[in-house]
C-alpha atoms as a PDB file:
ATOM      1  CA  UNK A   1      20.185 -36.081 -27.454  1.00  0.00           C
ATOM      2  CA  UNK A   2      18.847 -34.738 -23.973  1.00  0.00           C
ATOM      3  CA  UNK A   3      21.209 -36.842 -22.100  1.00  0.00           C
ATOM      4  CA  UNK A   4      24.130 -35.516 -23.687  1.00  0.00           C
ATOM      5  CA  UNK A   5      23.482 -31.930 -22.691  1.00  0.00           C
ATOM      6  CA  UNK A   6      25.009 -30.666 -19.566  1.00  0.00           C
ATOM      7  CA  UNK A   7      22.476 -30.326 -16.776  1.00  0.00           C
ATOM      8  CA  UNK A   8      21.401 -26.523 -16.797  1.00  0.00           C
ATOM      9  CA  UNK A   9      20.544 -27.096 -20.646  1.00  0.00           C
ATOM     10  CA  UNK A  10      18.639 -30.213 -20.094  1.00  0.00           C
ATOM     11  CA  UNK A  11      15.591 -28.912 -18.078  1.00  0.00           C
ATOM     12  CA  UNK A  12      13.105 -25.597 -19.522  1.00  0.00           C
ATOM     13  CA  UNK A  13      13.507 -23.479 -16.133  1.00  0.00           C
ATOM     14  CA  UNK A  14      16.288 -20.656 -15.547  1.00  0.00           C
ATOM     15  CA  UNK A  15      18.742 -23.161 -13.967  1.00  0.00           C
ATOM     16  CA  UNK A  16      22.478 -22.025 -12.573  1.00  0.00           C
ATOM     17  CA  UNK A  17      25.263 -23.871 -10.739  1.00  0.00           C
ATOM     18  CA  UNK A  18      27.843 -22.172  -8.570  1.00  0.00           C
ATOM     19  CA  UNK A  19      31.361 -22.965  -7.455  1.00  0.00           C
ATOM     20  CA  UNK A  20      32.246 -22.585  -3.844  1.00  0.00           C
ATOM     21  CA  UNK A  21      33.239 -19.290  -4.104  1.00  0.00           C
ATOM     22  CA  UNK A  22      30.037 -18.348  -5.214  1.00  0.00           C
ATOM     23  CA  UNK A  23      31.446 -17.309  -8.240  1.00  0.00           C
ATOM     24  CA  UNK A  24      29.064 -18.393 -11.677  1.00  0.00           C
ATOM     25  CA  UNK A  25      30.477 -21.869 -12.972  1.00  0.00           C
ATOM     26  CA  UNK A  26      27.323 -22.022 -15.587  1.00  0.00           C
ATOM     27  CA  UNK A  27      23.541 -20.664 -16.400  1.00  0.00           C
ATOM     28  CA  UNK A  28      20.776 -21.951 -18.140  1.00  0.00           C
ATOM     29  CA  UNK A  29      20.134 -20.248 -21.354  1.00  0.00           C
ATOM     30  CA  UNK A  30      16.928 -19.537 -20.190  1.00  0.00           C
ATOM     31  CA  UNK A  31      18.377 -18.016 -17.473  1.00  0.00           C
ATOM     32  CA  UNK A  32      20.559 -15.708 -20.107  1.00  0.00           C
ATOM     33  CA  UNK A  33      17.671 -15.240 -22.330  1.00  0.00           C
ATOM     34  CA  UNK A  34      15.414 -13.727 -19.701  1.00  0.00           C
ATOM     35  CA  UNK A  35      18.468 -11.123 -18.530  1.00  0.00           C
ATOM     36  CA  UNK A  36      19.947 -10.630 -21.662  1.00  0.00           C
ATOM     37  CA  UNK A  37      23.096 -11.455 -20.216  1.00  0.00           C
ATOM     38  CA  UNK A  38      25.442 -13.403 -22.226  1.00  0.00           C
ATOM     39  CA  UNK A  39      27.943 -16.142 -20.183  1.00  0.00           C
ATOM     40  CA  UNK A  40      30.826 -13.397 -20.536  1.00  0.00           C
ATOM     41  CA  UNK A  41      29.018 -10.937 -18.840  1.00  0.00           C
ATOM     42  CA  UNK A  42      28.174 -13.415 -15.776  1.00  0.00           C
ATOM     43  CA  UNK A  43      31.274 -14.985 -15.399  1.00  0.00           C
ATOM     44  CA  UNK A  44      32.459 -14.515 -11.672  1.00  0.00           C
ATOM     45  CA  UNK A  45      30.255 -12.390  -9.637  1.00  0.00           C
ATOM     46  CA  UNK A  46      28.392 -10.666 -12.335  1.00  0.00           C
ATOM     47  CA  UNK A  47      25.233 -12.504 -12.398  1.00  0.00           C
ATOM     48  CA  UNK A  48      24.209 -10.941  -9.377  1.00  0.00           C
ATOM     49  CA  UNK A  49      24.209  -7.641 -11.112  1.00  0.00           C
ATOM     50  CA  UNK A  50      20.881  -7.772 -12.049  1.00  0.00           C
ATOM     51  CA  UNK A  51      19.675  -8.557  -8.444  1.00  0.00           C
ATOM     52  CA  UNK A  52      17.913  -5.530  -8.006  1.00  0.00           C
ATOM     53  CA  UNK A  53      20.182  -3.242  -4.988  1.00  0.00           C
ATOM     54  CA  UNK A  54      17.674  -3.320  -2.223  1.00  0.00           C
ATOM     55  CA  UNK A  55      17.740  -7.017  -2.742  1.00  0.00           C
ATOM     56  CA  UNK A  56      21.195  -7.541  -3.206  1.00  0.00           C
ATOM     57  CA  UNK A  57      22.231  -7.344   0.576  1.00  0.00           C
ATOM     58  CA  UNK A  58      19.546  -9.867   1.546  1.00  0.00           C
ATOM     59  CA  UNK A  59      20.270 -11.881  -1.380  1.00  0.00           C
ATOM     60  CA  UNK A  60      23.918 -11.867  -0.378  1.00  0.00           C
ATOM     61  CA  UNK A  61      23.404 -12.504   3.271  1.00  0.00           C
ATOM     62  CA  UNK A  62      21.475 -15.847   2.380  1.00  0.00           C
ATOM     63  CA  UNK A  63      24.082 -17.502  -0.125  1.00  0.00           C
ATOM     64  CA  UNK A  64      26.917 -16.181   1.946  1.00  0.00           C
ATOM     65  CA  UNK A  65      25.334 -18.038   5.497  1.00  0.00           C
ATOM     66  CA  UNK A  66      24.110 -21.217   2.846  1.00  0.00           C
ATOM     67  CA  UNK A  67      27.768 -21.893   1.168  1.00  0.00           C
ATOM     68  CA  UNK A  68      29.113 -21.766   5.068  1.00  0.00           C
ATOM     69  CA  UNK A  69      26.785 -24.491   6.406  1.00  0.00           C
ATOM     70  CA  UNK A  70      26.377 -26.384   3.165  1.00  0.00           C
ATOM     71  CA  UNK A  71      22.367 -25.920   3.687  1.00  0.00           C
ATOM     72  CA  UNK A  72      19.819 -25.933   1.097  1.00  0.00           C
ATOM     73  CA  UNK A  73      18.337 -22.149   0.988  1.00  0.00           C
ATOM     74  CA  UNK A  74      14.928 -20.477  -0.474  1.00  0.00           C
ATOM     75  CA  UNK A  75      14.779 -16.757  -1.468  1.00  0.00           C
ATOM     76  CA  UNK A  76      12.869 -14.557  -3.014  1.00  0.00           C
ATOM     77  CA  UNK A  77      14.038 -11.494  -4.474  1.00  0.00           C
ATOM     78  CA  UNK A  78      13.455  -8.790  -7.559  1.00  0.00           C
ATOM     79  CA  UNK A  79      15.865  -9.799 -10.791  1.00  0.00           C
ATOM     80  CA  UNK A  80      16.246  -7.349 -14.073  1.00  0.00           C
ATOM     81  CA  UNK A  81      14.932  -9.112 -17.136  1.00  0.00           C
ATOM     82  CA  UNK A  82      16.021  -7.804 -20.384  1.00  0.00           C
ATOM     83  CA  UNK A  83      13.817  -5.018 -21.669  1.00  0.00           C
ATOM     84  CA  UNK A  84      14.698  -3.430 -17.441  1.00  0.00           C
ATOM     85  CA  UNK A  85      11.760  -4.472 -15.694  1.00  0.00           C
ATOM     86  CA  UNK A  86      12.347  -6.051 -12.349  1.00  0.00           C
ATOM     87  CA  UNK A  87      10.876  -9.072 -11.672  1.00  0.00           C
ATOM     88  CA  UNK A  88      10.458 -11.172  -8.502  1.00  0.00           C
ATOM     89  CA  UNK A  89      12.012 -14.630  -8.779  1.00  0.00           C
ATOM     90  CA  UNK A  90      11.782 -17.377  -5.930  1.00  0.00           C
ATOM     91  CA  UNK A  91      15.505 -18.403  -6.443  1.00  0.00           C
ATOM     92  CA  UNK A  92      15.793 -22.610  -4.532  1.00  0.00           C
ATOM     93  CA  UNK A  93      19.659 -23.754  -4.259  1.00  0.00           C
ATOM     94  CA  UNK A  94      21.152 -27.001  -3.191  1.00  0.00           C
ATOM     95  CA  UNK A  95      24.653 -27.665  -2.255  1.00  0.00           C
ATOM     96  CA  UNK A  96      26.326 -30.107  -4.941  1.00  0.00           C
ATOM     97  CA  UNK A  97      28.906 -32.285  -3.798  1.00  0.00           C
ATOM     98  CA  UNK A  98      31.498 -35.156  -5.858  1.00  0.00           C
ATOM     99  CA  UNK A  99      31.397 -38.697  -5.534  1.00  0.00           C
ATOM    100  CA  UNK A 100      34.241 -38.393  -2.692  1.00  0.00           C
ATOM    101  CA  UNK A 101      32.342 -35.451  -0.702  1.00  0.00           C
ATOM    102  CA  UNK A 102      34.075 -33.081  -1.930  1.00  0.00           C
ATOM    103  CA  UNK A 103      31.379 -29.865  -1.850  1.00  0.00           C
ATOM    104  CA  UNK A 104      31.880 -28.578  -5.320  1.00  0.00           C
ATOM    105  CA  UNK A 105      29.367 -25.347  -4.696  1.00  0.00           C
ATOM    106  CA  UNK A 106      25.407 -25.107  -5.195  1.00  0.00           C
ATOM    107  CA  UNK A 107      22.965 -25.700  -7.878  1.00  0.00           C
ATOM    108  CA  UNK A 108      19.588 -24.237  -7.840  1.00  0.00           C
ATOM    109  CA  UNK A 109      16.761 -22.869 -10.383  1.00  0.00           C
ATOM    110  CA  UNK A 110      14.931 -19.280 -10.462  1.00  0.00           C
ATOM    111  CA  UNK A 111      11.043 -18.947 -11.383  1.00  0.00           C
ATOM    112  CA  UNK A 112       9.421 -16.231 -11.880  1.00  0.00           C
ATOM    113  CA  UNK A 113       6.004 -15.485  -8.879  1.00  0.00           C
ATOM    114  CA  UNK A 114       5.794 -11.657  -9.672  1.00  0.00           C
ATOM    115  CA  UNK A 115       2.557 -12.252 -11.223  1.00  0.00           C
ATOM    116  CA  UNK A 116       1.731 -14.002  -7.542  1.00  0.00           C
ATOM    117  CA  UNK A 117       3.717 -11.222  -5.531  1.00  0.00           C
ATOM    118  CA  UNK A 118       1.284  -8.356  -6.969  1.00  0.00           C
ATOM    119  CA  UNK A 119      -1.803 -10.588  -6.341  1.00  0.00           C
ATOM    120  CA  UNK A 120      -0.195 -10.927  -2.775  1.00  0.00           C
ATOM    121  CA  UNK A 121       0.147  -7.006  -2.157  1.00  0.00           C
ATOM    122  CA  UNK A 122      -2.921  -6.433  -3.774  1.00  0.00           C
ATOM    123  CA  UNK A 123      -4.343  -8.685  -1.321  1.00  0.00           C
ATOM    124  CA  UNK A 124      -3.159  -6.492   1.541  1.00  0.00           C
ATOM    125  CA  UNK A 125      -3.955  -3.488  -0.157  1.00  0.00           C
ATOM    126  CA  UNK A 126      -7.762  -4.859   0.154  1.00  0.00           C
ATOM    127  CA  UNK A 127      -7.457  -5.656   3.931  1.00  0.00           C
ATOM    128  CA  UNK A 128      -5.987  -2.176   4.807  1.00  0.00           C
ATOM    129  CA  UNK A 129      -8.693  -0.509   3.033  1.00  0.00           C
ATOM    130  CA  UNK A 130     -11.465  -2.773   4.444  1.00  0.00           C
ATOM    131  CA  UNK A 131      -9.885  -2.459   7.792  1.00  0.00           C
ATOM    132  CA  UNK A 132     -10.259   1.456   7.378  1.00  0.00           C
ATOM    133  CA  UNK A 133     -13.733   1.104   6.334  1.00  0.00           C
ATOM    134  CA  UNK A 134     -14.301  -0.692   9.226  1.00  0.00           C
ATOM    135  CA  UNK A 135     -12.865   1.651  11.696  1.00  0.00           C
ATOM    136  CA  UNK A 136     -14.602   4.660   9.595  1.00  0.00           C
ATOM    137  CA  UNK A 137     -18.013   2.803  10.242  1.00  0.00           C
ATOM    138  CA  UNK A 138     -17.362   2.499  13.678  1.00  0.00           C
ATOM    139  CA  UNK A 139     -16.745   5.709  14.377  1.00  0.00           C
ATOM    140  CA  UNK A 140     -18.828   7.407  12.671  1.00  0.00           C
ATOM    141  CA  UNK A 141     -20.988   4.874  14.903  1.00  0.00           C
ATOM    142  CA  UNK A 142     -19.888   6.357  17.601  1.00  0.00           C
ATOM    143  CA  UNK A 143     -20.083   9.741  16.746  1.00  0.00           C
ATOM    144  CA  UNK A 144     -23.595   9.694  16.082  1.00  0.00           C
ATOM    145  CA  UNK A 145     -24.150   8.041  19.211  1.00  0.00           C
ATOM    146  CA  UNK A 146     -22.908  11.111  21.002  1.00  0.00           C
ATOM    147  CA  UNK A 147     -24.059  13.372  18.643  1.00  0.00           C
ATOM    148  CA  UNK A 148     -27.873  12.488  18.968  1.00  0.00           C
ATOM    149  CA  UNK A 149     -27.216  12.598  22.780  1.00  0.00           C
ATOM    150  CA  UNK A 150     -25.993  16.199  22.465  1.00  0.00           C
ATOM    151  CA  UNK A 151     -28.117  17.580  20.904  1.00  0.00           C
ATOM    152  CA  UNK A 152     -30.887  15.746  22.689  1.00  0.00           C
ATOM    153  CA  UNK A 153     -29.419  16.702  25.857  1.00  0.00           C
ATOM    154  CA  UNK A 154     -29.268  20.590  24.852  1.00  0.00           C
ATOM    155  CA  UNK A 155     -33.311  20.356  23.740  1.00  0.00           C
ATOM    156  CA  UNK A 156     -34.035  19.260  27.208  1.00  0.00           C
ATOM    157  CA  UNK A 157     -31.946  21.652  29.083  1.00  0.00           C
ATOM    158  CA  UNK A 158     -33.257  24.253  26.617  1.00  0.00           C
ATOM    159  CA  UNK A 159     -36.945  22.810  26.797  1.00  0.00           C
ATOM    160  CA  UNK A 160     -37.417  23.099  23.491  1.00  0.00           C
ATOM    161  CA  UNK A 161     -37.259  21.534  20.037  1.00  0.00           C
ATOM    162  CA  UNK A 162     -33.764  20.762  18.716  1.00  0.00           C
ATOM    163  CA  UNK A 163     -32.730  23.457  16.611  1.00  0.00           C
ATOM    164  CA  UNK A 164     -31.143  22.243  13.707  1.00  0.00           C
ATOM    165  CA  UNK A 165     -29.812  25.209  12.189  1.00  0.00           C
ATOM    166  CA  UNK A 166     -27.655  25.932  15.127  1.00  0.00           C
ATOM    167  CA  UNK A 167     -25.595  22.780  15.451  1.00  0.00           C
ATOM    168  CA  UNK A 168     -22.489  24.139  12.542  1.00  0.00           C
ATOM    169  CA  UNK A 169     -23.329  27.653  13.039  1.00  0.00           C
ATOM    170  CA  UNK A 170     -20.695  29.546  12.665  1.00  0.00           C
ATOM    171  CA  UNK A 171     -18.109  26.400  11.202  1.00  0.00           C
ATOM    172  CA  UNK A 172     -16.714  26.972   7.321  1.00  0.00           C
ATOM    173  CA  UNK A 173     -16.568  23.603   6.157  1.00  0.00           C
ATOM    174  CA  UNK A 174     -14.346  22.788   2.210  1.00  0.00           C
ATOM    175  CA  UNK A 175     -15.334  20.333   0.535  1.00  0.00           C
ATOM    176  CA  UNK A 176     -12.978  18.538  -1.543  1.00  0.00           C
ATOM    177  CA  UNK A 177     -14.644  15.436  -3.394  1.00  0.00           C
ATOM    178  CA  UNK A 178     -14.233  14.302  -7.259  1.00  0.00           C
ATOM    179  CA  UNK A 179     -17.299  13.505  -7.222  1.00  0.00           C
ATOM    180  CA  UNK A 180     -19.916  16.801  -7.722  1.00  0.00           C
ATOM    181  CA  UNK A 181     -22.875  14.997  -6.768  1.00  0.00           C
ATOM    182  CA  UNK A 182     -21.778  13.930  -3.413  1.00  0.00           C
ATOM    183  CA  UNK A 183     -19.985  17.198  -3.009  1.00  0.00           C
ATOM    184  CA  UNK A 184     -22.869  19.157  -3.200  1.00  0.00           C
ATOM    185  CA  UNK A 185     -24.978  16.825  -1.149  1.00  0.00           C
ATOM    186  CA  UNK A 186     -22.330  16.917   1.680  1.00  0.00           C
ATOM    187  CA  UNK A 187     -22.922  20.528   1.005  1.00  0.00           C
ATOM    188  CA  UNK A 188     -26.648  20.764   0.992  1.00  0.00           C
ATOM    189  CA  UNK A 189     -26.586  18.996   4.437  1.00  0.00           C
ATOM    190  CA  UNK A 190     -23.897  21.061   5.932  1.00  0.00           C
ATOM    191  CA  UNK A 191     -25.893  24.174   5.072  1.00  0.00           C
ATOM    192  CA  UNK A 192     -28.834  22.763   6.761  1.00  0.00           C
ATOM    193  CA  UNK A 193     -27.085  22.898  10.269  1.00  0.00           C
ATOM    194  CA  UNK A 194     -25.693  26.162   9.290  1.00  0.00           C
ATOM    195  CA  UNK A 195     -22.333  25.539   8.562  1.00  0.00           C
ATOM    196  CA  UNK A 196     -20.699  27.762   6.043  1.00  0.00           C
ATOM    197  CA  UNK A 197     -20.041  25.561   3.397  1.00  0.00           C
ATOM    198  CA  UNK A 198     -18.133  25.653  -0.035  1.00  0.00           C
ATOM    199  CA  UNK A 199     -17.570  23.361  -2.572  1.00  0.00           C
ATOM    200  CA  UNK A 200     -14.439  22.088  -5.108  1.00  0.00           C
ATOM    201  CA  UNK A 201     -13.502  19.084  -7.221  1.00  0.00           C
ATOM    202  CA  UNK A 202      -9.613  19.451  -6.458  1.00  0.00           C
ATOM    203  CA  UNK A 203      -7.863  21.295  -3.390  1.00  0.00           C
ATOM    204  CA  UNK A 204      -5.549  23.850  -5.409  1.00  0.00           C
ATOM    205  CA  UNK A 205      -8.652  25.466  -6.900  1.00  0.00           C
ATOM    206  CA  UNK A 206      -8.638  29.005  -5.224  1.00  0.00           C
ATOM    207  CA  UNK A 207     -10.824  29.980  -2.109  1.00  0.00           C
ATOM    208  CA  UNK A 208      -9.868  34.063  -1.989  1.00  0.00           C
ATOM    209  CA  UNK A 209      -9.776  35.303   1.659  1.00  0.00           C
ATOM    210  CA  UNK A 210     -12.334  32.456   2.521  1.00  0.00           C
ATOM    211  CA  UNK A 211     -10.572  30.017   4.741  1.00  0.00           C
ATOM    212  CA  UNK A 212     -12.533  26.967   6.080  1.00  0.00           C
ATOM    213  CA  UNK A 213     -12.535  25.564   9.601  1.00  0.00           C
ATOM    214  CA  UNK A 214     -12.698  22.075   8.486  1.00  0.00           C
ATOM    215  CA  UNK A 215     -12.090  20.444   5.094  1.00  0.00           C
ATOM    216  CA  UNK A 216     -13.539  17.254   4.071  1.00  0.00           C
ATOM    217  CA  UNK A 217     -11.513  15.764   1.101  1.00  0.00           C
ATOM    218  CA  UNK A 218     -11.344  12.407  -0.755  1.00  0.00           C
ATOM    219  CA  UNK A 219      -7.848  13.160  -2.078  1.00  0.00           C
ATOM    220  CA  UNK A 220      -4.984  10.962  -1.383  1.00  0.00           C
ATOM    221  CA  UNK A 221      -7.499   8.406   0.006  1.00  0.00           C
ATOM    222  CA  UNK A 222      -8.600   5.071  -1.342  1.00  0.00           C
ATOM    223  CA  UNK A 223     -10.978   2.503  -0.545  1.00  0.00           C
ATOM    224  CA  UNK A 224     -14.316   4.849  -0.529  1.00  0.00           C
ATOM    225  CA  UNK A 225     -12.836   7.088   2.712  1.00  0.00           C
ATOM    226  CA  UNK A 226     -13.300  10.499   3.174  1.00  0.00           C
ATOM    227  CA  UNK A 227     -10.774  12.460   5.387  1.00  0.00           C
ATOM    228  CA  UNK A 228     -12.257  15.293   7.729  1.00  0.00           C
ATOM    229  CA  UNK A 229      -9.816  17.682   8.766  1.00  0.00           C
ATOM    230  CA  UNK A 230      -9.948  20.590  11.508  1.00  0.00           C
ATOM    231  CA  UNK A 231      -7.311  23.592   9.900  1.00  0.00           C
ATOM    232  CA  UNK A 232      -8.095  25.684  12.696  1.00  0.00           C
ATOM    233  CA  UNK A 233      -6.311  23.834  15.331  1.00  0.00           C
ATOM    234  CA  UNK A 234      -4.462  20.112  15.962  1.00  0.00           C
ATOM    235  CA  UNK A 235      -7.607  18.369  16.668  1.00  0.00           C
ATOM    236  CA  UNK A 236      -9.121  15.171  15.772  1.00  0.00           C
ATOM    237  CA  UNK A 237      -9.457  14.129  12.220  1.00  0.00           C
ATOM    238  CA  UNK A 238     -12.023  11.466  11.158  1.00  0.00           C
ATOM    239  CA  UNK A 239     -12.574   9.225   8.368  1.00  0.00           C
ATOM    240  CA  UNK A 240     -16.173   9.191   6.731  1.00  0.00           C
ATOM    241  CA  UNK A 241     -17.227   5.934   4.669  1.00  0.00           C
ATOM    242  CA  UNK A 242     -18.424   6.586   1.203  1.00  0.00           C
ATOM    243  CA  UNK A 243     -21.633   7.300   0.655  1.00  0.00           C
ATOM    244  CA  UNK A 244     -21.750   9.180   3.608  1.00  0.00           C
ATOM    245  CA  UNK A 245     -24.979   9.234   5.822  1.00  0.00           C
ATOM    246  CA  UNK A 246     -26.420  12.933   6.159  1.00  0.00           C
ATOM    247  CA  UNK A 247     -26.407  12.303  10.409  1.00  0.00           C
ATOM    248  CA  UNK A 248     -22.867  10.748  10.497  1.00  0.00           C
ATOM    249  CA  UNK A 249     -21.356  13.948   8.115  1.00  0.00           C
ATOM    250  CA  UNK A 250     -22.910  16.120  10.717  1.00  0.00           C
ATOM    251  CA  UNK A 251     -21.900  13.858  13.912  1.00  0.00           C
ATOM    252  CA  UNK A 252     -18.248  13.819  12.718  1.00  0.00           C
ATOM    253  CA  UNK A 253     -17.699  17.516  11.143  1.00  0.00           C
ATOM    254  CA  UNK A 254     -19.322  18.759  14.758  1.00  0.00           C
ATOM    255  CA  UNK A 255     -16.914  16.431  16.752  1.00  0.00           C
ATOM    256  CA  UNK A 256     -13.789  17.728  14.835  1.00  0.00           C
ATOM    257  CA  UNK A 257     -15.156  21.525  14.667  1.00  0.00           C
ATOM    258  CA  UNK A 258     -15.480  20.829  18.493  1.00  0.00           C
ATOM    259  CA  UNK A 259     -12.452  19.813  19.007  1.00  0.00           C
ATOM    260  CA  UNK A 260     -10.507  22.203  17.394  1.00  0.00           C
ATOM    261  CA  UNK A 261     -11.746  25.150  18.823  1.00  0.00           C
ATOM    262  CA  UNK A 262     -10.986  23.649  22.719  1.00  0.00           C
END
């Protein structure tokens, strides 16, 4: 019957109990299942082995300072199941005491949140990349803003129409994008302004004596961001926000081109 089972064996979770030495005194066979331990090999200190080493300090560090002030403690931390995979675990222990006070160590129970832990980081995966996006919108918001006045300023001063074909003349722009639709419209617009433009669907393909002024890539990047890159000098890179709008490409290659050759 249930009730005649000793306590780790009477509930379905990965249960342990510790003496005050923090040495194993028993494990759930749950708990021996899922690390493919058997009670031999934990005896004493080795069920920590499978705490995985960059957790092991931390781990160590809270059970050490728990045992000293007899305090309940919560910790999370990555533990080896069987087949090698390291799992997180959100490990709860309680201090465990006789009828006469005497503290006879901890008792506590592991369960298994990795499946939680990835949605978690996943989750801030998502708000780094929107927060890029965001910052790429803005300014290639900004960009344009001064852009447009630029050139409109020049027309003035000139007294003439704005001359298009003048604005990248000169500038050798790469452009690195898996994608050979958008490459070739990045490069269709380039030309247009008369940048010197050439095209390829990975960096390491070969480019002969040709060597760009700027490159606009996608590798490396996630999240629909383009990287625009001045080779010539240290100047300003830029982000661009997939699909990229014909007057913010120009805006933003022009602002880097500029900068570079201060």
């Amino acid at each position: 019957m249930m009730r005649d089972l000793p306590p780790e064996e009477q509930v379905p979770v990965m249960a342990w109990t510790a003496r005050p030495d923090m040495s194993y005194d028993s494990l759930s066979p749950q708990w021996l299942a899922y690390t493919g331990y058997s009670a031999e090999q934990a005896l004493g200190d080795g069920w920590s082995r499978g705490v995985h080493p960059e957790d092991l300090g931390r781990w160590l560090e809270a059970c050490v300072r728990a045992f000293d002030s007899r305090e309940s403690f919560e910790i999370e931390y990555r533990l080896r199941r069987r087949d090698g995979e390291y799992r997180w675990m959100l490990d709860r222990g309680v201090p465990r005491y006789a009828r006469d006070g005497q503290f006879l160590g901890y008792a506590g129970a592991c369960i298994d949140i990795d499946e939680r832990k990835r949605a978690e980081r996943e989750l801030e995966r998502a708000l780094v990349r929107e927060r890029k996006l965001r910052q790429a919108a803005e300014e290639a918001g900004r960009l344009k803003d001064h852009f447009i006045a630029a050139v409109l300023r020049e027309a003035i001063e000139r007294g003439g129409p704005v001359r298009l074909r003048t604005i990248l003349s000169g500038v050798r722009v790469l452009v690195v994008d898996g994608d050979a639709g958008s490459r070739e419209r990045m490069a269709k617009v380039l030309g247009v302004a008369g940048a010197e433009t050439k095209t390829a669907a990975r960096s390491a393909e070969p480019l002969g004596a040709w060597r760009p002024d700027v490159v606009i890539s996608d590798i490396g990047l996630r999240g629909g961001c383009l990287l625009v890159k001045a080779l010539r000098a240290a100047g300003r890179d830029a982000q661009l926000r997939k699909p990229v709008e014909p007057l913010a490409l120009l805006a933003t290659v022009a602002g880097v081109a500029h900068t570079s050759s201060v």
